[in-house]
C-alpha atoms as a PDB file:
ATOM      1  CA  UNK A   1      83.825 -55.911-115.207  1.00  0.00           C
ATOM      2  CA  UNK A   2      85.492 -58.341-112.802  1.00  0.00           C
ATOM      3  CA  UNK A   3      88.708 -56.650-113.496  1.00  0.00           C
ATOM      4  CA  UNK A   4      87.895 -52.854-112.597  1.00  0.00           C
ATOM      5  CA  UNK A   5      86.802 -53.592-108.683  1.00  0.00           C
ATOM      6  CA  UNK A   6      90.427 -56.375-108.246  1.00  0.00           C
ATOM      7  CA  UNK A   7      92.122 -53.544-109.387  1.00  0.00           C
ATOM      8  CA  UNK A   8      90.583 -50.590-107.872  1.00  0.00           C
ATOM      9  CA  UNK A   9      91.012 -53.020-104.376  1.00  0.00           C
ATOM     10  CA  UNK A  10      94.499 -53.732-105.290  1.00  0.00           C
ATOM     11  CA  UNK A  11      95.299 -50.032-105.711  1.00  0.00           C
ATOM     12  CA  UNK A  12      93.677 -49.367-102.263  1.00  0.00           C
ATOM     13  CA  UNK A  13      96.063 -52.091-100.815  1.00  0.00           C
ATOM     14  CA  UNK A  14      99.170 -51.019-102.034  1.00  0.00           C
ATOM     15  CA  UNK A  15      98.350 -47.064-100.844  1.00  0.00           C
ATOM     16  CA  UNK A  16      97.271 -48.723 -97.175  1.00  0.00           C
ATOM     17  CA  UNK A  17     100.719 -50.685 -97.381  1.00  0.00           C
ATOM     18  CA  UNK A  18     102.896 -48.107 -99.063  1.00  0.00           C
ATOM     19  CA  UNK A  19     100.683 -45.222 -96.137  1.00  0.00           C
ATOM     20  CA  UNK A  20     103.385 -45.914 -93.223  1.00  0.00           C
ATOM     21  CA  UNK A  21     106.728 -46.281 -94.927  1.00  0.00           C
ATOM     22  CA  UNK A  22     105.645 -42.462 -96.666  1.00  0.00           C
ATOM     23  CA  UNK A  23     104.981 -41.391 -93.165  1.00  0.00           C
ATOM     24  CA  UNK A  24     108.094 -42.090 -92.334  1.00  0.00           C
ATOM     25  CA  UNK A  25     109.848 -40.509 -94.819  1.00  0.00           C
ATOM     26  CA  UNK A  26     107.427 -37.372 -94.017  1.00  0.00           C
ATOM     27  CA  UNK A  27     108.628 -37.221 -90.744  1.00  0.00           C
ATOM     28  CA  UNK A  28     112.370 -37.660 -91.590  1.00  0.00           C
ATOM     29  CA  UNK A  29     112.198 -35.401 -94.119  1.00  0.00           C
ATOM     30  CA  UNK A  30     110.853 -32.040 -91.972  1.00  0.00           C
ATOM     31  CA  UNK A  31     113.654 -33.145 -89.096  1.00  0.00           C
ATOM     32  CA  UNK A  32     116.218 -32.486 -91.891  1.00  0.00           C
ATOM     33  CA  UNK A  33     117.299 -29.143 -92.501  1.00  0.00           C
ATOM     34  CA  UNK A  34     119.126 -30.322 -96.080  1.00  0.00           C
ATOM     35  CA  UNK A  35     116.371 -32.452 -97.315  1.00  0.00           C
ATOM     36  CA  UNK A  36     113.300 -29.643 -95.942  1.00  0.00           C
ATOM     37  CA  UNK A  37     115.117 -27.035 -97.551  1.00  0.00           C
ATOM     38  CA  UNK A  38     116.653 -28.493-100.800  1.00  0.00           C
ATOM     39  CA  UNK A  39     113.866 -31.710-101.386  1.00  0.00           C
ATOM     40  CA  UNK A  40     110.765 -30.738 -99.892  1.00  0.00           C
ATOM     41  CA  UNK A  41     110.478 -26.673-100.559  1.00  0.00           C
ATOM     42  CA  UNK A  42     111.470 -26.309-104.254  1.00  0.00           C
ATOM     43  CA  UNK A  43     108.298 -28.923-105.428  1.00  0.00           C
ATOM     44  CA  UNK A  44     106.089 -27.757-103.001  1.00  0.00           C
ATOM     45  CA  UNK A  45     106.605 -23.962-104.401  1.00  0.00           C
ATOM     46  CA  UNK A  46     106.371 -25.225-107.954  1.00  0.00           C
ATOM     47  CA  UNK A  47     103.195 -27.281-107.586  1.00  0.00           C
ATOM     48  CA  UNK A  48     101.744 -24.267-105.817  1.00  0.00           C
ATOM     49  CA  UNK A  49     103.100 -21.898-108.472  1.00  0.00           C
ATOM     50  CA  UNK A  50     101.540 -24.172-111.223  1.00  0.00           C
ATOM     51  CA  UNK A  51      97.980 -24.059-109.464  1.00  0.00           C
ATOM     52  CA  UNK A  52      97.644 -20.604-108.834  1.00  0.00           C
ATOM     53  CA  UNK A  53      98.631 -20.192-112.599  1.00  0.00           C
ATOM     54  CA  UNK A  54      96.230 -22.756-114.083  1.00  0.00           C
ATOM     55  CA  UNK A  55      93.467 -21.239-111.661  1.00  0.00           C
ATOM     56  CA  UNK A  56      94.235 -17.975-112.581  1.00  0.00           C
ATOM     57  CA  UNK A  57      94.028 -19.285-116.069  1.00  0.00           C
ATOM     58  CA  UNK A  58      90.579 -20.990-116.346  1.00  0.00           C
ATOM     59  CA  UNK A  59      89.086 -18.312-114.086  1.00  0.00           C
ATOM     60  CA  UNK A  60      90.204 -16.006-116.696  1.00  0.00           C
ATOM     61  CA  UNK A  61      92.249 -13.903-114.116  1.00  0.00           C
ATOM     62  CA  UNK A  62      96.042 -12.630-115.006  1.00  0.00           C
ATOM     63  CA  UNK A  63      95.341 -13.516-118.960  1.00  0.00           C
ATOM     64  CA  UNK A  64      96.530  -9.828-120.081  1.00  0.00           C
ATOM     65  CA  UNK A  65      99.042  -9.292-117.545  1.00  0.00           C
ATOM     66  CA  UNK A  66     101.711 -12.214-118.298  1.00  0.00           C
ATOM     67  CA  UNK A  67     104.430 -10.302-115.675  1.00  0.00           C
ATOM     68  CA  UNK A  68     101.518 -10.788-112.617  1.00  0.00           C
ATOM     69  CA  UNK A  69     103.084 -12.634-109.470  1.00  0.00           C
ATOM     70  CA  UNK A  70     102.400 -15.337-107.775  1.00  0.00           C
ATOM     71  CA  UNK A  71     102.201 -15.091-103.967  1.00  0.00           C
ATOM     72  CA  UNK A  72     105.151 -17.892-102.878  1.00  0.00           C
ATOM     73  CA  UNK A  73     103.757 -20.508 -99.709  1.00  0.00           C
ATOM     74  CA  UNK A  74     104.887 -19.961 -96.576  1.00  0.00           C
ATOM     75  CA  UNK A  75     107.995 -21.996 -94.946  1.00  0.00           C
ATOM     76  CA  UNK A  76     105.309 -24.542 -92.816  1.00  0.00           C
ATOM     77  CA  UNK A  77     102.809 -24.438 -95.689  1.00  0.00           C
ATOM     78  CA  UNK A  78     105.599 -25.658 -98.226  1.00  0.00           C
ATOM     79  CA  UNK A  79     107.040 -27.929 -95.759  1.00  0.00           C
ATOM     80  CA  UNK A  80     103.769 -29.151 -95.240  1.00  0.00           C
ATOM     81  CA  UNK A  81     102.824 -29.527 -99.223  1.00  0.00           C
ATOM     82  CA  UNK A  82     105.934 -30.698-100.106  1.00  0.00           C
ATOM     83  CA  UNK A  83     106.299 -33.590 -97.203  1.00  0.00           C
ATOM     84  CA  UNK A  84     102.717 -34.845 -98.888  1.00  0.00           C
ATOM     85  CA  UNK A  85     104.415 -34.710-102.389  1.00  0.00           C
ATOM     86  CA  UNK A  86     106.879 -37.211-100.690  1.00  0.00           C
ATOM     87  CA  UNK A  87     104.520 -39.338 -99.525  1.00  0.00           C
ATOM     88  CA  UNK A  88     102.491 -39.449-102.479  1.00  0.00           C
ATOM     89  CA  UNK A  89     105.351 -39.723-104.694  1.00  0.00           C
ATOM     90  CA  UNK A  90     106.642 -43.010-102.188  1.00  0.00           C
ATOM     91  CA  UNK A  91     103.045 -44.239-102.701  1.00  0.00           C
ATOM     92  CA  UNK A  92     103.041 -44.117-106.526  1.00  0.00           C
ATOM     93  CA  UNK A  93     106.717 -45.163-106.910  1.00  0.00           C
ATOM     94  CA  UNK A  94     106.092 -48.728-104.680  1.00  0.00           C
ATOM     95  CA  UNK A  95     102.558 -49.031-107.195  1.00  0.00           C
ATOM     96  CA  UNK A  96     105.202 -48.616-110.217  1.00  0.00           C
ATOM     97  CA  UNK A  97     107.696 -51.265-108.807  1.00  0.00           C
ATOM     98  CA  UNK A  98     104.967 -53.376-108.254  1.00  0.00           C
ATOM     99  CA  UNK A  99     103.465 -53.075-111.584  1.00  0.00           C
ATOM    100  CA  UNK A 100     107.252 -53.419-113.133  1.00  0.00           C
ATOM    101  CA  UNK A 101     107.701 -56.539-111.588  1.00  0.00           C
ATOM    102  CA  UNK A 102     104.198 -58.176-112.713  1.00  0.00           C
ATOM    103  CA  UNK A 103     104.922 -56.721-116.075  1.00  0.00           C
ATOM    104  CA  UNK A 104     108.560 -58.266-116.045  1.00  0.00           C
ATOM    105  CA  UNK A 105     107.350 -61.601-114.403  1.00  0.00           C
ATOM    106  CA  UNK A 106     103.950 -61.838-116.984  1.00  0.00           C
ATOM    107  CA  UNK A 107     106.697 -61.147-119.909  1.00  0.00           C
ATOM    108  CA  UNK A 108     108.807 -64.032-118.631  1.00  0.00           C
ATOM    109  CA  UNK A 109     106.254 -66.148-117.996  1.00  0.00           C
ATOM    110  CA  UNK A 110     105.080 -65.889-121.755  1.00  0.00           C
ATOM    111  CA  UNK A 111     108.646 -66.558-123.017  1.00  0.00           C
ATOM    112  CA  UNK A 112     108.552 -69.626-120.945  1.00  0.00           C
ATOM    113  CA  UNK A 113     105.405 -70.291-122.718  1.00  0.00           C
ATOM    114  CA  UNK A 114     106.647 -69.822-126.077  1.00  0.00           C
ATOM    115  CA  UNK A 115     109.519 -71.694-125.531  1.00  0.00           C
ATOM    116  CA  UNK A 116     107.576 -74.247-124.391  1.00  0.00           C
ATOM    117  CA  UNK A 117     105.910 -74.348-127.395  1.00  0.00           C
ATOM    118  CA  UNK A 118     108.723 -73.557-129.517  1.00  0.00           C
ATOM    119  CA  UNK A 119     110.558 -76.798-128.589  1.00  0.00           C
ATOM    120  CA  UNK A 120     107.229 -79.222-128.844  1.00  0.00           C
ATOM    121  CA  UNK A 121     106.530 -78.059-132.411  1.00  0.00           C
ATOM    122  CA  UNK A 122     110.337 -78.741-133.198  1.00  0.00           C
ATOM    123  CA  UNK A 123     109.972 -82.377-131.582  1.00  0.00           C
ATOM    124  CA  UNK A 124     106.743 -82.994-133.866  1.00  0.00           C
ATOM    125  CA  UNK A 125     108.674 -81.829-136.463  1.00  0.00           C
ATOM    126  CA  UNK A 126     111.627 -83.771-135.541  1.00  0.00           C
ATOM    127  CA  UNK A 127     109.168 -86.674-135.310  1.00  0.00           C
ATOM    128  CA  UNK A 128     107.860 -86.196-138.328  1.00  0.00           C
ATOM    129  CA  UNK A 129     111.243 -86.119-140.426  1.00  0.00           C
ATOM    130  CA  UNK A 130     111.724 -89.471-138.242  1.00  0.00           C
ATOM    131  CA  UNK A 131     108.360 -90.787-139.255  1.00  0.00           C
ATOM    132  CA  UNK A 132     108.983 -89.998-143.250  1.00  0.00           C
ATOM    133  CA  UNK A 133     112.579 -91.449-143.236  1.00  0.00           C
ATOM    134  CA  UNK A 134     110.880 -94.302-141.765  1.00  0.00           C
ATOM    135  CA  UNK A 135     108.460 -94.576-144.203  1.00  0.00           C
ATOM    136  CA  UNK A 136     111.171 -94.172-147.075  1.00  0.00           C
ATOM    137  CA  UNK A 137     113.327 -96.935-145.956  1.00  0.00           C
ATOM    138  CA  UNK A 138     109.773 -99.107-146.014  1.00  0.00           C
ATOM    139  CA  UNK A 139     108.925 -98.359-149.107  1.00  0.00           C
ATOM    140  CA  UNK A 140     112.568 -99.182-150.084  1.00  0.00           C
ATOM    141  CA  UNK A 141     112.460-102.575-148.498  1.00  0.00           C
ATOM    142  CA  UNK A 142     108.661-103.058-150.484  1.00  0.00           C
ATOM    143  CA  UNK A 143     110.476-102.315-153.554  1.00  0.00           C
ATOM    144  CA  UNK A 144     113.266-104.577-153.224  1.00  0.00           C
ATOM    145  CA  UNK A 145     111.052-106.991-152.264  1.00  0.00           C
ATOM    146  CA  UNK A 146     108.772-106.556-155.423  1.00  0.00           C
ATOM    147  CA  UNK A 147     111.853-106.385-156.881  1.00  0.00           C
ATOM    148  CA  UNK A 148     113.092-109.835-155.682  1.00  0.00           C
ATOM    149  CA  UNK A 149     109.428-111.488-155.793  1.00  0.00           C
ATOM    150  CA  UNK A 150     109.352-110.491-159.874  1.00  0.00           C
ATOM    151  CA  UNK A 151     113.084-112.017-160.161  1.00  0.00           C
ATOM    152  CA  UNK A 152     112.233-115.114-158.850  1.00  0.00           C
ATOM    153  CA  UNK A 153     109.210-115.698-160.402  1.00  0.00           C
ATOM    154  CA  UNK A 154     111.245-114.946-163.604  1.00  0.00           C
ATOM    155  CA  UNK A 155     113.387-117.453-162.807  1.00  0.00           C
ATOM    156  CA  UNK A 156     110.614-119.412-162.689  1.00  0.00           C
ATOM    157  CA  UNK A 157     109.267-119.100-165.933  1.00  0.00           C
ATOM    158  CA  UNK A 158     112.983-119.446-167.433  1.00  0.00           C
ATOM    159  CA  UNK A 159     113.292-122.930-165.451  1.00  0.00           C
ATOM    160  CA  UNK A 160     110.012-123.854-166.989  1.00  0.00           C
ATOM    161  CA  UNK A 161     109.126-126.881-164.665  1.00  0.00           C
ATOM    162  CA  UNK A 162     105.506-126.860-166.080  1.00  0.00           C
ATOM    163  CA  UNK A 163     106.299-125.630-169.357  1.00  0.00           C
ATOM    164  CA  UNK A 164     103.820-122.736-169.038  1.00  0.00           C
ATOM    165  CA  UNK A 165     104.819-118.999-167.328  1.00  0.00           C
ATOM    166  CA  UNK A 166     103.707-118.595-164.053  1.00  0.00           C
ATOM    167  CA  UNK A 167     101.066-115.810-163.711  1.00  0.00           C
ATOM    168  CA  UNK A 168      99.776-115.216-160.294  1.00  0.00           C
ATOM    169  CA  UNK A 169      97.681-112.718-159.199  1.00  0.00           C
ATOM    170  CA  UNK A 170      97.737-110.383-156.331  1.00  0.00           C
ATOM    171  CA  UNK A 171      94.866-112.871-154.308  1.00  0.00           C
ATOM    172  CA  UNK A 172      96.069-116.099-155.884  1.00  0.00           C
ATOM    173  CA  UNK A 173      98.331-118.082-152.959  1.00  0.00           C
ATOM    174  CA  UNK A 174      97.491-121.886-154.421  1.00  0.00           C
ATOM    175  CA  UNK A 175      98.615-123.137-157.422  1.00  0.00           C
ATOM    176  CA  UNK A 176     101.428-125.746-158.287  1.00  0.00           C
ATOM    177  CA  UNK A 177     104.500-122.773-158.068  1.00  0.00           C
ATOM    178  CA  UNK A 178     102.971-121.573-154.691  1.00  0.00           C
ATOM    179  CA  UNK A 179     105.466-122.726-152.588  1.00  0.00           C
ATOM    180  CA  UNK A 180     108.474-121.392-154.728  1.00  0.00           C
ATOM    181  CA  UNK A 181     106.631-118.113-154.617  1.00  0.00           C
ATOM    182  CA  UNK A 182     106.568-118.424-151.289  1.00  0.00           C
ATOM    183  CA  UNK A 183     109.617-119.480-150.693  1.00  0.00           C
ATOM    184  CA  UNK A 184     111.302-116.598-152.352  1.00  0.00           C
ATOM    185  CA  UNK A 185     109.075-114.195-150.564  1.00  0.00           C
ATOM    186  CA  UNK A 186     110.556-115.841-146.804  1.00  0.00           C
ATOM    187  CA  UNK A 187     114.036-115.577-148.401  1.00  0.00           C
ATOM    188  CA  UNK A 188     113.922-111.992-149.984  1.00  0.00           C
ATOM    189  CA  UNK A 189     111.949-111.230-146.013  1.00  0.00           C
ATOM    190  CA  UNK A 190     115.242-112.927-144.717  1.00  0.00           C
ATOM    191  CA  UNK A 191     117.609-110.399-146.846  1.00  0.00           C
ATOM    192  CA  UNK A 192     115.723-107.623-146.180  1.00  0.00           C
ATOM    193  CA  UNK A 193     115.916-108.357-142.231  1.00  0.00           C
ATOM    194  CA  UNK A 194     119.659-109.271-142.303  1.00  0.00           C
END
């Protein structure tokens, strides 16, 4: 409900604002014999026209007689009706170019915000594709290394320095073909970095 009384004061702002610059154009307006005769007249005489007919109408006067006429305004009386058309119209037309422009500038203001967040969901995804083709060339380098770490302890076994294959478990680091292990693991590390 915060809304309704921001806008209803807004509204009266804009009218106060928008009051002179339509008095002005009032008073230009009757001092013109082109613009009293050809701008302000012709609405004035159709607005009239258009009340007397919808009075007429709901009063239920002039229903059966369609051909009935309507009494046209005098010269000061349309002058006068018509130079408050003007103003009104000035009024309403600065309320619609405001309201255009907050429209326009609320409109850009979302693109800005979807761009926004447009281009940070195509860095995470970015990131992402960055983060997984990291995480491929890991695993590569594990493999290789598991690869390596298998082929030397093969070797190992082949060479047969103890005469028994060497079996060492994931938690085992002591044993008399430790330090070969070991060894192999540094110098597969030492590939793999190079």
């Amino acid at each position: 409900m915060v809304g309704f009384p921001i806008a209803k004061l807004g509204a009266l702002v804009i009218k106060q604002v928008s009051k002179p610059l339509a008095n002005v154009a009032k008073t230009r307006a009757k001092n013109s014999h082109f613009f009293r005769t050809y701008v302000l007249m012709p609405p004035a005489q159709f607005y009239h026209w258009c009340e007397v007919r919808m009075k007429m109408y709901v009063m239920n006067i002039g229903r059966s007689s369609q051909g009935s006429t309507i009494p046209r305004l005098s010269e000061e009386a349309a002058i006068e009706l018509g130079a408050n058309l003007l103003g009104e119209g000035v009024i309403f037309g600065i309320a619609v170019a405001i309201l255009g422009y907050e429209v326009s500038r609320q409109k850009e203001k979302e693109r800005k915000k979807e761009q926004e967040e447009s281009d940070f969901i195509n860095s995470l995804e970015q990131r992402i594709n960055d983060l997984a083709f990291a995480n491929e060339e890991l695993d590569t380098k594990v493999r290789e290394l598991t690869r390596s770490m298998y082929a030397t302890q093969h070797q190992l076994q082949i060479q047969g320095r103890s005469g028994t294959a060497l079996q060492m478990k994931p938690h085992e680091g002591q044993g008399p073909n430790s330090g070969s292990l070991t060894r192999a693991l540094v110098d597969a590390k030492n590939k793999i970095s190079s």
